[in-house]
PDB file of N, CA and C in Angstrom:
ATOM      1  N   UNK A   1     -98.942  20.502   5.466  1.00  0.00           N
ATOM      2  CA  UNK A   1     -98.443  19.128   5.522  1.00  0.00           C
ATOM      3  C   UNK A   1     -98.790  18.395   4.217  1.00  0.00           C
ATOM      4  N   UNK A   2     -99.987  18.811   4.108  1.00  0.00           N
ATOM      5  CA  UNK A   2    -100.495  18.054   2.521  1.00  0.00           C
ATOM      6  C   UNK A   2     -99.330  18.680   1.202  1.00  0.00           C
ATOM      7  N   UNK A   3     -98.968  19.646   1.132  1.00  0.00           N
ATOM      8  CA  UNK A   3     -97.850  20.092   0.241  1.00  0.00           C
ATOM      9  C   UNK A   3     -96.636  19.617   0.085  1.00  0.00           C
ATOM     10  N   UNK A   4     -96.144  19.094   1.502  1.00  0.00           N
ATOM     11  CA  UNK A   4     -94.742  18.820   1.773  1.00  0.00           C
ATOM     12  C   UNK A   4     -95.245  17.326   1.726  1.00  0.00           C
ATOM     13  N   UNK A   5     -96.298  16.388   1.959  1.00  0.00           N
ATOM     14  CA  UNK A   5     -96.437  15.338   1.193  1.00  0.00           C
ATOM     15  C   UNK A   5     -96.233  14.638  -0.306  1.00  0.00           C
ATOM     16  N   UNK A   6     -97.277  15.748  -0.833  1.00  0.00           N
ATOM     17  CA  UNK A   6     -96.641  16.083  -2.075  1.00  0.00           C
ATOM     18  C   UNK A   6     -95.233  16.163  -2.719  1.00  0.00           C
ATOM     19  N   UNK A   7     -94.572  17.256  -2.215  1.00  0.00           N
ATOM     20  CA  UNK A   7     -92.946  17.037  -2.748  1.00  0.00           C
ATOM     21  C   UNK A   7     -92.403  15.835  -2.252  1.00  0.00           C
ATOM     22  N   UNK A   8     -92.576  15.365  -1.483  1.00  0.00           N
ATOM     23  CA  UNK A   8     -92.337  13.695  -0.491  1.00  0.00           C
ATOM     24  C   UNK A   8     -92.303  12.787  -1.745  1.00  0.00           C
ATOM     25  N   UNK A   9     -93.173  12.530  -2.277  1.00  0.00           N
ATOM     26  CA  UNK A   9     -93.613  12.075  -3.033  1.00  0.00           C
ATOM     27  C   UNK A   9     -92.980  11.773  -4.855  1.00  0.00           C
ATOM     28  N   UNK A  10     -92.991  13.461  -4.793  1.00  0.00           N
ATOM     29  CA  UNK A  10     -92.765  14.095  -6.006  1.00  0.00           C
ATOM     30  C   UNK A  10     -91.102  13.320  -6.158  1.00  0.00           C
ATOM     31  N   UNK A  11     -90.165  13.634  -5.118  1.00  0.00           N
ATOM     32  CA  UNK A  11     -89.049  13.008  -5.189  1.00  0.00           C
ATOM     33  C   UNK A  11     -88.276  11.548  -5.174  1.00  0.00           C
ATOM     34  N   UNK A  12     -89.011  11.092  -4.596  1.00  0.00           N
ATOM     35  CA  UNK A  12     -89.646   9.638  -4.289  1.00  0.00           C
ATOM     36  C   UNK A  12     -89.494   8.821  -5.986  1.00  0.00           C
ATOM     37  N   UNK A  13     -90.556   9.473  -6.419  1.00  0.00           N
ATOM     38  CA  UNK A  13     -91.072   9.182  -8.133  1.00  0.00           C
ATOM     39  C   UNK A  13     -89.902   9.720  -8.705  1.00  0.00           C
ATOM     40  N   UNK A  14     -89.595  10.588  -8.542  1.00  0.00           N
ATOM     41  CA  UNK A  14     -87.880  11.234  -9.291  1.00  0.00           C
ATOM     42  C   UNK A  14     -87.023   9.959  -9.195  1.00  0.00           C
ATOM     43  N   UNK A  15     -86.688   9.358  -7.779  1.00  0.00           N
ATOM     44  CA  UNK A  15     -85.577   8.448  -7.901  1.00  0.00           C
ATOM     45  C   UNK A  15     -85.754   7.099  -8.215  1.00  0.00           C
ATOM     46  N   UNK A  16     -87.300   6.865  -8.236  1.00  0.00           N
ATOM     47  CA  UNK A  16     -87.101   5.258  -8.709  1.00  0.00           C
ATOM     48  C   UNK A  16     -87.503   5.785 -10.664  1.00  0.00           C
ATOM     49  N   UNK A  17     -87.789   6.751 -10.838  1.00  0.00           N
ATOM     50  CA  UNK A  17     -87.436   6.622 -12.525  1.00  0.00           C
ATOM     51  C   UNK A  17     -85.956   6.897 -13.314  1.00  0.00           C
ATOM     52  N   UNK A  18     -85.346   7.528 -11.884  1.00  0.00           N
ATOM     53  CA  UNK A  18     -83.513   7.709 -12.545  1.00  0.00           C
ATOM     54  C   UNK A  18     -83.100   6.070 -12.047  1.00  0.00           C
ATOM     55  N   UNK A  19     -83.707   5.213 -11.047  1.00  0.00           N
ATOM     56  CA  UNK A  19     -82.999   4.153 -11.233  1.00  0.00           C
ATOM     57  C   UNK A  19     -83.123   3.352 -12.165  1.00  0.00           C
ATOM     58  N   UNK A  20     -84.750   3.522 -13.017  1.00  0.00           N
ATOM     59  CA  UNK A  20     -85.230   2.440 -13.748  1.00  0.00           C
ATOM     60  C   UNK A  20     -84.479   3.182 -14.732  1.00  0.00           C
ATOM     61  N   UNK A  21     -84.275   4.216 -15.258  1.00  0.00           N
ATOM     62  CA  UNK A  21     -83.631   4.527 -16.362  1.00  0.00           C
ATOM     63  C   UNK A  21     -82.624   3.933 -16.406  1.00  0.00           C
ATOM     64  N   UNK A  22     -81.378   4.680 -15.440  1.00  0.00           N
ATOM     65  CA  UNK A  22     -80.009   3.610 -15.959  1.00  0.00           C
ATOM     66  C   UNK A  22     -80.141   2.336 -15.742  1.00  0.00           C
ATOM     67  N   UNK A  23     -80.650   1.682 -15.579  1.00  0.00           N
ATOM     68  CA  UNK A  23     -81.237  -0.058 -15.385  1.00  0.00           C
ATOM     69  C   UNK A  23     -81.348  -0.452 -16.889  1.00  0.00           C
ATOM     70  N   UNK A  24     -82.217   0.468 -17.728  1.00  0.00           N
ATOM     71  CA  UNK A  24     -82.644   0.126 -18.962  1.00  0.00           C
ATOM     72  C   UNK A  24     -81.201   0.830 -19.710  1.00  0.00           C
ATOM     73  N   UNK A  25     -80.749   2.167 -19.386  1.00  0.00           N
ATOM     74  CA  UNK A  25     -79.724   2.435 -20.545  1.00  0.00           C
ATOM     75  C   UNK A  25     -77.843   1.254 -20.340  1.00  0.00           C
ATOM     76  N   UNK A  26     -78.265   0.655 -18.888  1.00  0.00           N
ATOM     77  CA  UNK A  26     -76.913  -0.278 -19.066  1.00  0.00           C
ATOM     78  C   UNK A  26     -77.391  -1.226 -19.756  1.00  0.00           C
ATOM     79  N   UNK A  27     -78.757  -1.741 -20.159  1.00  0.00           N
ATOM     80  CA  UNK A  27     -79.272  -3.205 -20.955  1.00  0.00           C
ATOM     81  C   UNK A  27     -79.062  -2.950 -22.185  1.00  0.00           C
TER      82      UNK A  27
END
């Protein structure tokens, strides 16, 4: 469970840095 937290996580952090990215590459 602690592993699959982990990837939980891991993906989580994946999509709020592809949102903050195109946020910054439309500015």
């Amino acid at each position: 469970m602690g592993s699959f937290s982990i990837w939980h996580w891991l993906i989580v952090l994946l999509i709020v840095v592809m949102v903050f990215g195109t946020k910054k590459l439309r500015n």
